[in-house]
C-alpha atoms as a PDB file:
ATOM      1  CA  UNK A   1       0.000   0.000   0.000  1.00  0.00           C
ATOM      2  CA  UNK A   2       1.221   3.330  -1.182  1.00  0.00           C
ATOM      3  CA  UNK A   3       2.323   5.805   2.334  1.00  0.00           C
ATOM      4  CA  UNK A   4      -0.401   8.468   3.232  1.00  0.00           C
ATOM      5  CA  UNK A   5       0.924  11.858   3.110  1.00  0.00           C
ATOM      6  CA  UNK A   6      -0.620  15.012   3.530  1.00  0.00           C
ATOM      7  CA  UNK A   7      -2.946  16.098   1.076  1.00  0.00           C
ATOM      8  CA  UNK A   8      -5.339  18.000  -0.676  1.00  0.00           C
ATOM      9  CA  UNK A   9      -9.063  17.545   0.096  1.00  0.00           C
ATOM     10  CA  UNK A  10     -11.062  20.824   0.994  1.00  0.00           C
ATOM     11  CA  UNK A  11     -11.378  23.272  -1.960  1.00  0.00           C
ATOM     12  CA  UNK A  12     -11.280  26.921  -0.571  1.00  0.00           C
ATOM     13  CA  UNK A  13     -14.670  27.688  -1.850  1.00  0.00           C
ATOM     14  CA  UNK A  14     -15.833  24.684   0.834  1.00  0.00           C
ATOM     15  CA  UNK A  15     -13.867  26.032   3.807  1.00  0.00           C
ATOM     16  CA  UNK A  16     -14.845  29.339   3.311  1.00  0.00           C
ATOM     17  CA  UNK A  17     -18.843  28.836   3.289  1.00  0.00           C
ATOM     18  CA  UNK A  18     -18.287  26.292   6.079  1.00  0.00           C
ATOM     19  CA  UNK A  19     -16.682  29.660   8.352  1.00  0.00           C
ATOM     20  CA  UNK A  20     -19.407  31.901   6.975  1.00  0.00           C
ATOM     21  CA  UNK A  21     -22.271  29.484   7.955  1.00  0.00           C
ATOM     22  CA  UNK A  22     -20.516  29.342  11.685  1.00  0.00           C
ATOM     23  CA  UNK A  23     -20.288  33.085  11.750  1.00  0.00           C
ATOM     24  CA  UNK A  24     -23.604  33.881  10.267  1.00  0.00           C
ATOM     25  CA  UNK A  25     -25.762  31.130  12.727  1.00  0.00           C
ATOM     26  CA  UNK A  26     -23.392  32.650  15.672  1.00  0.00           C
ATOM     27  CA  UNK A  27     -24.341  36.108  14.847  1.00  0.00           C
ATOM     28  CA  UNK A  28     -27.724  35.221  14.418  1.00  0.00           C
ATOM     29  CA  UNK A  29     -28.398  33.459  17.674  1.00  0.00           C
ATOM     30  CA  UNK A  30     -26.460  36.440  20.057  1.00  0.00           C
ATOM     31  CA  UNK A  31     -28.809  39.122  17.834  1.00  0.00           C
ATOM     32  CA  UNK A  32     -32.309  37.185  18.007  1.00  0.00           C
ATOM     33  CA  UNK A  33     -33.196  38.717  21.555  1.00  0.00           C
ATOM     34  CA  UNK A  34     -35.161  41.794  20.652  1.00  0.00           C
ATOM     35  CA  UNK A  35     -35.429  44.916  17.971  1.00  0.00           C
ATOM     36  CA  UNK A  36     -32.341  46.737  18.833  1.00  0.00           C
ATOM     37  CA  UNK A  37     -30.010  44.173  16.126  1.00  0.00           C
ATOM     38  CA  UNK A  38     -33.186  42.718  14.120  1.00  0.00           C
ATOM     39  CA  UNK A  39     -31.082  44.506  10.901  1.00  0.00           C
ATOM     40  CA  UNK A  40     -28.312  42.526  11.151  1.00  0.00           C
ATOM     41  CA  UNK A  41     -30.253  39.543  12.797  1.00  0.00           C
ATOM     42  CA  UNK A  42     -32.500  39.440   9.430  1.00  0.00           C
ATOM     43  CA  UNK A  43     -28.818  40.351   7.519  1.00  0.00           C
ATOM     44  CA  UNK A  44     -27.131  37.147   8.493  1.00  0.00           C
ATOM     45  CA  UNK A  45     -30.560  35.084   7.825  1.00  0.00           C
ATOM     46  CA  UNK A  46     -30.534  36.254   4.060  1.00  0.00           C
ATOM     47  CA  UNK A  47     -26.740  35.771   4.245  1.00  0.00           C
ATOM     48  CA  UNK A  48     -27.179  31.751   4.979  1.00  0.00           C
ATOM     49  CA  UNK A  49     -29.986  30.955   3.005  1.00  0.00           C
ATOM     50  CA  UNK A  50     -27.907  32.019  -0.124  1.00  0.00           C
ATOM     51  CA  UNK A  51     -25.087  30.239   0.990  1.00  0.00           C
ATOM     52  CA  UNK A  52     -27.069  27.314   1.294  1.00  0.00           C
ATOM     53  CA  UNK A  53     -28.395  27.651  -2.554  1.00  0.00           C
ATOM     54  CA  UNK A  54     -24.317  28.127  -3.294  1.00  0.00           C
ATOM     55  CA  UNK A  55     -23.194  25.255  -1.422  1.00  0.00           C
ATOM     56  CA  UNK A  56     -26.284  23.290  -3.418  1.00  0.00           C
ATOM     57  CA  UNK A  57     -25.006  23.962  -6.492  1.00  0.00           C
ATOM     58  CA  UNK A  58     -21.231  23.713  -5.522  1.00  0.00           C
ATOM     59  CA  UNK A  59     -22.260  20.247  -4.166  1.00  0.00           C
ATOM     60  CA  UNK A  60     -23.370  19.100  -7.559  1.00  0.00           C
ATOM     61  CA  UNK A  61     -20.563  20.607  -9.960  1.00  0.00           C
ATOM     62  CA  UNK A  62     -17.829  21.242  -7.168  1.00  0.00           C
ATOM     63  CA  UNK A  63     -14.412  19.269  -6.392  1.00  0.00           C
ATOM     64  CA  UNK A  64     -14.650  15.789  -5.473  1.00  0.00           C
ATOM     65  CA  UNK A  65     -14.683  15.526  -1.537  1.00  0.00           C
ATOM     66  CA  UNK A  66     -17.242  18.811  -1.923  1.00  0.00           C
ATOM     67  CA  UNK A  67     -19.539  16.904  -4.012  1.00  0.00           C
ATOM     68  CA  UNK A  68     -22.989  15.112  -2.461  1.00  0.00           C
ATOM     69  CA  UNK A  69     -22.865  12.130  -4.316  1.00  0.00           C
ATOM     70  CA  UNK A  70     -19.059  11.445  -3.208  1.00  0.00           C
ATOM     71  CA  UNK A  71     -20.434  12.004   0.680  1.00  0.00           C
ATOM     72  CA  UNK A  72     -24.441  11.321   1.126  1.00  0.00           C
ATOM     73  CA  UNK A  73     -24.796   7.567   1.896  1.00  0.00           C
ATOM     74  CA  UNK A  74     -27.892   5.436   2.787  1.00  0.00           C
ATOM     75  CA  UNK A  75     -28.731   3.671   6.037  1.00  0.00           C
ATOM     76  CA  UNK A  76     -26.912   0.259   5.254  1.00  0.00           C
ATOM     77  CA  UNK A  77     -23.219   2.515   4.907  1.00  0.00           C
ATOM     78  CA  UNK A  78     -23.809   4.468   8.166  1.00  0.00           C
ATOM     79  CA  UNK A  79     -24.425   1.614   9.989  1.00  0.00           C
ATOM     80  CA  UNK A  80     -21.508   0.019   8.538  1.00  0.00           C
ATOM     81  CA  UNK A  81     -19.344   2.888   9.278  1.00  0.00           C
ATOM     82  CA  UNK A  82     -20.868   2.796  12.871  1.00  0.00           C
ATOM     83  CA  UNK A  83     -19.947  -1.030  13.451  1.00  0.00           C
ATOM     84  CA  UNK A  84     -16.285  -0.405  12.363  1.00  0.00           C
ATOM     85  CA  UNK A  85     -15.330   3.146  13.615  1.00  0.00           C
ATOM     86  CA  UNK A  86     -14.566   1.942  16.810  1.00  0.00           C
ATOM     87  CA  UNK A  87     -11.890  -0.175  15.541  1.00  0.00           C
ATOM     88  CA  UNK A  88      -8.267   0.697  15.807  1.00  0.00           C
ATOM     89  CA  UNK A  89      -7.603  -0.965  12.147  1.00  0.00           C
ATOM     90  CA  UNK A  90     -10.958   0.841  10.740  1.00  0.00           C
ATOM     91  CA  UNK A  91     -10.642   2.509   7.598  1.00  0.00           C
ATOM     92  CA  UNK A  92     -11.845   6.337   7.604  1.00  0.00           C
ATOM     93  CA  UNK A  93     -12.899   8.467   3.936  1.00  0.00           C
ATOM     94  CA  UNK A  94     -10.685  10.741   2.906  1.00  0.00           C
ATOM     95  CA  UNK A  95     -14.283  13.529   2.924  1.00  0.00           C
ATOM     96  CA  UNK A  96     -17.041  13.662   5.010  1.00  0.00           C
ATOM     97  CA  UNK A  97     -18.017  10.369   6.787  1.00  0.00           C
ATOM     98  CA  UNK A  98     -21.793   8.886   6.348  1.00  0.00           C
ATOM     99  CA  UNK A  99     -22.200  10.336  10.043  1.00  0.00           C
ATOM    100  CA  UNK A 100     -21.133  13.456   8.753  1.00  0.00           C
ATOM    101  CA  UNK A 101     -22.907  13.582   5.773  1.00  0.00           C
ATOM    102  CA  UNK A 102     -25.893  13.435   7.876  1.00  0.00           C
ATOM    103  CA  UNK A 103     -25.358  16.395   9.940  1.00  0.00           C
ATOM    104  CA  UNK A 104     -24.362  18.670   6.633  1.00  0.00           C
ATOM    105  CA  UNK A 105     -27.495  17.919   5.038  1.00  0.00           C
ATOM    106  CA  UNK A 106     -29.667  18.149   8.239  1.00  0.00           C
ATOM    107  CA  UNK A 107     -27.920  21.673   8.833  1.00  0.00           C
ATOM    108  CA  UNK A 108     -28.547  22.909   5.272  1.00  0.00           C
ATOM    109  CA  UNK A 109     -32.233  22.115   5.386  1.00  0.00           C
ATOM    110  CA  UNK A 110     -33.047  23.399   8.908  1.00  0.00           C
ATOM    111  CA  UNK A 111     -31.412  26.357   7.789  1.00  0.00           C
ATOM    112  CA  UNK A 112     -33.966  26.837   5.285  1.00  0.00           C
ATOM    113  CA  UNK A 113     -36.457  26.694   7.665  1.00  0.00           C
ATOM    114  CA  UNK A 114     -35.367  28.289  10.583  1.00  0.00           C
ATOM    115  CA  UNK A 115     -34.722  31.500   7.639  1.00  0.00           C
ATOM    116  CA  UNK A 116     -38.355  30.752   5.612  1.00  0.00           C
ATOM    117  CA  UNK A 117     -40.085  30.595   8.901  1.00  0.00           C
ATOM    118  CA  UNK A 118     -38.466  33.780  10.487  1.00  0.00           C
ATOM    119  CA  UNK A 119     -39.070  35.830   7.206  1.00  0.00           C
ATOM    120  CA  UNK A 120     -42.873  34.639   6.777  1.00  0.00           C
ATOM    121  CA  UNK A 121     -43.532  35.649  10.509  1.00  0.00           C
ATOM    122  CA  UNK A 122     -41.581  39.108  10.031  1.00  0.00           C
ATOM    123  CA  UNK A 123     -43.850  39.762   7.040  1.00  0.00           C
ATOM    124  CA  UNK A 124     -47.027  39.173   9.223  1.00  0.00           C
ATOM    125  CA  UNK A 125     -47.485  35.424   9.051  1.00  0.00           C
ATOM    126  CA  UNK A 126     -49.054  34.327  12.490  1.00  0.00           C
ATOM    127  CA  UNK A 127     -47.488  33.486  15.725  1.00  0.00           C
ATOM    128  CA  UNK A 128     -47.271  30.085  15.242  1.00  0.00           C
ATOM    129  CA  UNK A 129     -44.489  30.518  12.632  1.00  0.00           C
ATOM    130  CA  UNK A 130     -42.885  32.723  15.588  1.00  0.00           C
ATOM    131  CA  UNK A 131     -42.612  29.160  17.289  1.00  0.00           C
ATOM    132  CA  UNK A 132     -41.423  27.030  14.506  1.00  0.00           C
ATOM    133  CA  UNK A 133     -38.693  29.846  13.500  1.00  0.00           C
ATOM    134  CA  UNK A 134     -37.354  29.509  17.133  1.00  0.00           C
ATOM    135  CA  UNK A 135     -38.151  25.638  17.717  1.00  0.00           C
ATOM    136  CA  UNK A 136     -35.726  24.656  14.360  1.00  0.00           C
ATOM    137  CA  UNK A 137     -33.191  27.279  15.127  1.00  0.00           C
ATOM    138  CA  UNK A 138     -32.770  24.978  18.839  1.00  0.00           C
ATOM    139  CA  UNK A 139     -33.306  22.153  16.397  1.00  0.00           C
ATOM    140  CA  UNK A 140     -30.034  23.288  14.555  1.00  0.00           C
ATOM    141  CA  UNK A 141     -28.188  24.659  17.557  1.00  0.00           C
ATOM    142  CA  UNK A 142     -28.203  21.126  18.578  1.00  0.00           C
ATOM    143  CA  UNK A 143     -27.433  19.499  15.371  1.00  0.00           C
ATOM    144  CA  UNK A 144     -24.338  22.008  15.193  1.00  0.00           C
ATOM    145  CA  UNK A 145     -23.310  20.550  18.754  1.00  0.00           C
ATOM    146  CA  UNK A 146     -23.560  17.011  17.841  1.00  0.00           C
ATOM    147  CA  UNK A 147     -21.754  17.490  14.704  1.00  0.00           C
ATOM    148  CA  UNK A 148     -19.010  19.529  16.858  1.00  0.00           C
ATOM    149  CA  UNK A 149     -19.314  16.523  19.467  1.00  0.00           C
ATOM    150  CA  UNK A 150     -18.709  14.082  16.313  1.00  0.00           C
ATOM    151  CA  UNK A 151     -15.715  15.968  14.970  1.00  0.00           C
ATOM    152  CA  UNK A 152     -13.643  16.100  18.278  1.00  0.00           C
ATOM    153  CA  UNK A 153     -14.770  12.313  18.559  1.00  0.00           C
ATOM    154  CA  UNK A 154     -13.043  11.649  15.006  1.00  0.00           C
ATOM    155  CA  UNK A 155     -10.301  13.727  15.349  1.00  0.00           C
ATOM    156  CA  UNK A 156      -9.452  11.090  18.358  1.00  0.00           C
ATOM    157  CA  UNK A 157     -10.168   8.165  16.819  1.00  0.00           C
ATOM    158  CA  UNK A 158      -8.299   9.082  13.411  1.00  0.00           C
ATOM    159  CA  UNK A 159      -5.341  11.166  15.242  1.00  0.00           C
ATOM    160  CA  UNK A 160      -5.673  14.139  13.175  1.00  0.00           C
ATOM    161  CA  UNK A 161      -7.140  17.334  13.723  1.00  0.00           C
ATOM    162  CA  UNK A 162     -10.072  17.681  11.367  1.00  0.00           C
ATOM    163  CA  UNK A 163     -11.247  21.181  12.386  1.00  0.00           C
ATOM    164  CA  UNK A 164      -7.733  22.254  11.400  1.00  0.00           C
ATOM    165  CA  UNK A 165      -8.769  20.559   8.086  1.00  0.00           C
ATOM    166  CA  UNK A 166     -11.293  22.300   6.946  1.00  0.00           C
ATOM    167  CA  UNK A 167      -9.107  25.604   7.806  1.00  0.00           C
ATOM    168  CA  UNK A 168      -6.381  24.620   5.959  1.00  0.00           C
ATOM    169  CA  UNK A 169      -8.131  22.286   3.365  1.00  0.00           C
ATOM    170  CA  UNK A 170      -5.033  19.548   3.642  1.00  0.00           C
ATOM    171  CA  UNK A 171      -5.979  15.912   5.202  1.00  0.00           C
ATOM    172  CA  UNK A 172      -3.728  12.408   5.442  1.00  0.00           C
ATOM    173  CA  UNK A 173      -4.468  10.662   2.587  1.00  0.00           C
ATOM    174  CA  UNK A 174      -2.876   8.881  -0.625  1.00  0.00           C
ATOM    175  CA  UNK A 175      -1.147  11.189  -2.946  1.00  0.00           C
ATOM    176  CA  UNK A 176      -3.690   9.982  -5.658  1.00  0.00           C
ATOM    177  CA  UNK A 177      -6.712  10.871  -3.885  1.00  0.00           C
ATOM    178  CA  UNK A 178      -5.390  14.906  -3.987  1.00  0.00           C
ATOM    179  CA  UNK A 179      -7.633  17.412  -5.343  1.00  0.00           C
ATOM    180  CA  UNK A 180      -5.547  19.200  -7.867  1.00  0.00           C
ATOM    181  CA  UNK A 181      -6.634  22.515  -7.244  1.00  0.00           C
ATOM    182  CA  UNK A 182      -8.177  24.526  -4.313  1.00  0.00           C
ATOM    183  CA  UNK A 183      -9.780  27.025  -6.241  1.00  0.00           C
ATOM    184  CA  UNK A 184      -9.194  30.250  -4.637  1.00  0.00           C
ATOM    185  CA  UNK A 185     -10.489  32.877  -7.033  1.00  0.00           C
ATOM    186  CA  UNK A 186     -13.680  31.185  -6.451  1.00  0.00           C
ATOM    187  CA  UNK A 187     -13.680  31.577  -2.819  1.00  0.00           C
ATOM    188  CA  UNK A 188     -12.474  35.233  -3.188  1.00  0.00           C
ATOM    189  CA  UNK A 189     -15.520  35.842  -5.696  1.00  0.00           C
ATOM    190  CA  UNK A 190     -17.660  34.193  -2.718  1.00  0.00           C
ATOM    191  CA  UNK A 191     -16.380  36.211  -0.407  1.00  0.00           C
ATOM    192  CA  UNK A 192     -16.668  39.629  -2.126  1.00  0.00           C
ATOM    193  CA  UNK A 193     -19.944  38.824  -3.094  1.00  0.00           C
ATOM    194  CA  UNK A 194     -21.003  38.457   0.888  1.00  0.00           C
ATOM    195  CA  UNK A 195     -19.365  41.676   2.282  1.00  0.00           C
ATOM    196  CA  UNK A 196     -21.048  43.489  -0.997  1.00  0.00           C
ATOM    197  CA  UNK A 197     -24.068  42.143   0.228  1.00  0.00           C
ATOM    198  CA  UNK A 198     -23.515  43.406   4.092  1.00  0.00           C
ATOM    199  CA  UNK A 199     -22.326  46.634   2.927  1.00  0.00           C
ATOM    200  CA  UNK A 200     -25.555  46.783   0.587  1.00  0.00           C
ATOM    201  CA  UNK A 201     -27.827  45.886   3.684  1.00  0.00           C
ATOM    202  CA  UNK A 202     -25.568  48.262   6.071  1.00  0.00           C
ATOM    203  CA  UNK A 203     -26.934  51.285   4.155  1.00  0.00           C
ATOM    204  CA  UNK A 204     -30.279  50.001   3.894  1.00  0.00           C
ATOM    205  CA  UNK A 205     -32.881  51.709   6.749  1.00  0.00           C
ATOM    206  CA  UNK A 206     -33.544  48.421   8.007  1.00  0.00           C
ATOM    207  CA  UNK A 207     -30.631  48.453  10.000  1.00  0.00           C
ATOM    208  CA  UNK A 208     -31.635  51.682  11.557  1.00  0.00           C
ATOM    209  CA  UNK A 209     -35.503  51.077  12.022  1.00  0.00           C
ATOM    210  CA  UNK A 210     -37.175  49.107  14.401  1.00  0.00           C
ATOM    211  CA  UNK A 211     -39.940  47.274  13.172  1.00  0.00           C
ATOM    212  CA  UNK A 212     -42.908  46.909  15.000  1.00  0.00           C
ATOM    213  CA  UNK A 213     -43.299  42.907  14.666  1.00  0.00           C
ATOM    214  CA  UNK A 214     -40.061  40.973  17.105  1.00  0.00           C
ATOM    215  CA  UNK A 215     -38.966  37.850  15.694  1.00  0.00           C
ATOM    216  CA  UNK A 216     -36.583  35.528  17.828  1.00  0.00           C
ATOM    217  CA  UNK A 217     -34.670  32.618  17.082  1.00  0.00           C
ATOM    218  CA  UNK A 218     -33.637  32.629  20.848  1.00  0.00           C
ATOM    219  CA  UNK A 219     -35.318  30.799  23.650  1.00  0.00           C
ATOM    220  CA  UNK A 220     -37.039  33.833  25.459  1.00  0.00           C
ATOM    221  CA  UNK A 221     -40.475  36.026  24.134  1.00  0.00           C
ATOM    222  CA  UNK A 222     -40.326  39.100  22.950  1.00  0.00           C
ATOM    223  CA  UNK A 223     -43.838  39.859  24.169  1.00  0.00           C
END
C-alpha cells in the first residue's frame, strides 16, 4: 500500500462557506433577543440561506470531496461505518463520513427553515411561525453541537485534527486521492460577493428602524 501523506481535500470555496455558515448562525443566535439588532439579525438570515443555494449547487458541480454524491450515503453505509469506527484498524474516507454527511445535510435544510419561517412571521405570518422559527433554530443549535461533538470524537479516533482541516483544506491521505486545485479565485468571488451584500444591507434603513413585529430565534419572548 502506497504511504499516506498530507494532502489536498477541501477546496477553498468549501472552507470558506463552512466559516461563513458558523459566523452567520453565531451572529444570528447572540442578535435574536429583541429589535435593537433585528437589521443585522434578518442580515445574516438572508446571508445563509444564499449560501445554502451556493453550497447546493457547488455540491453538484464542485471538487470531489465537496460533491454530495461522493459524501451522502444510505442507512446500510452508516451503519456500517458505525460497526467499524470503533476499531483501531478501521478505515476512515478521505471527505465527510456517512455520520457526517448526515449532519451537513440536516444543517442545510433546517437552515432553510429556521430562515423561511423567520421571514414569513416578520412579514405578518401568524405566531405560530414565531414558534417554529425559534423551535428549528434549537433544532439546529443542537445538530451544530452534535456534529461539533462528532468531529472532536473523530479527530481522536483518526489522530488528526479535522477542524484544522477544513481551515487549511489539507488531510492524510494517498497522494492519488489529492484534489488538484483549491480554487481560490472562487472563494475570493464568494467572499466579495457576501461583504457586498452586508455593505448593501448596512446602508439600507432596516438596520436603523425598528420594526414593529419581534422575531426571535432565541429561547425567550419578545412579548
Amino acid at each position: 500500500m502506497q504511504q499516506q501523506a498530507k494532502i489536498l481535500v477541501w477546496d477553498a470555496p468549501t472552507r470558506l462557506f463552512h466559516w461563513l455558515m458558523v459566523l452567520c448562525f453565531a451572529g444570528a443566535w447572540l442578535t435574536s433577543e429583541g429589535n435593537r439588532l433585528l437589521g443585522v439579525h434578518l442580515t445574516l438570515g438572508y446571508t445563509m440561506v444564499a449560501l445554502v443555494g451556493w453550497r447546493v449547487l457547488w455540491g453538484l458541480m464542485g471538487t470531489r470531496y465537496a460533491r454530495f454524491a461522493n459524501f451522502v450515503r444510505g442507512p446500510r453505509a452508516m451503519g456500517a461505518y458505525l460497526r467499524d469506527m470503533l476499531r483501531p484498524a478501521a478505515s476512515h474516507p478521505v471527505g465527510h463520513n456517512p455520520l457526517g454527511a448526515v449532519s451537513i445535510v440536516l444543517m442545510l435544510a433546517l437552515t432553510l427553515l429556521v430562515v423561511a419561517s423567520g421571514w414569513v412571521y416578520f412579514s405578518g405570518g401568524p405566531r405560530l411561525l414565531k414558534e417554529l422559527h425559534e423551535g428549528s433554530a434549537a433544532l439546529m443549535l443542537t445538530v451544530v453541537g452534535v456534529h461539533v461533538a462528532g468531529v472532536a470524537f473523530a479527530s481522536l479516533m483518526q489522530r488528526e485534527n479535522l477542524a484544522r482541516s477544513m481551515v487549511n483544506g489539507v488531510k492524510r491521505g494517498q497522494p492519488g486521492d489529492a484534489i488538484r486545485w483549491s480554487w481560490w479565485p472562487l472563494a475570493v468571488l464568494l467572499l466579495g460577493a457576501v461583504l457586498s451584500f452586508w455593505w448593501l444591507q448596512w446602508q439600507s434603513p432596516v438596520l436603523s428602524t425598528t420594526p414593529a413585529v419581534g422575531l426571535s430565534v432565541g429561547h425567550g419572548d419578545d412579548d
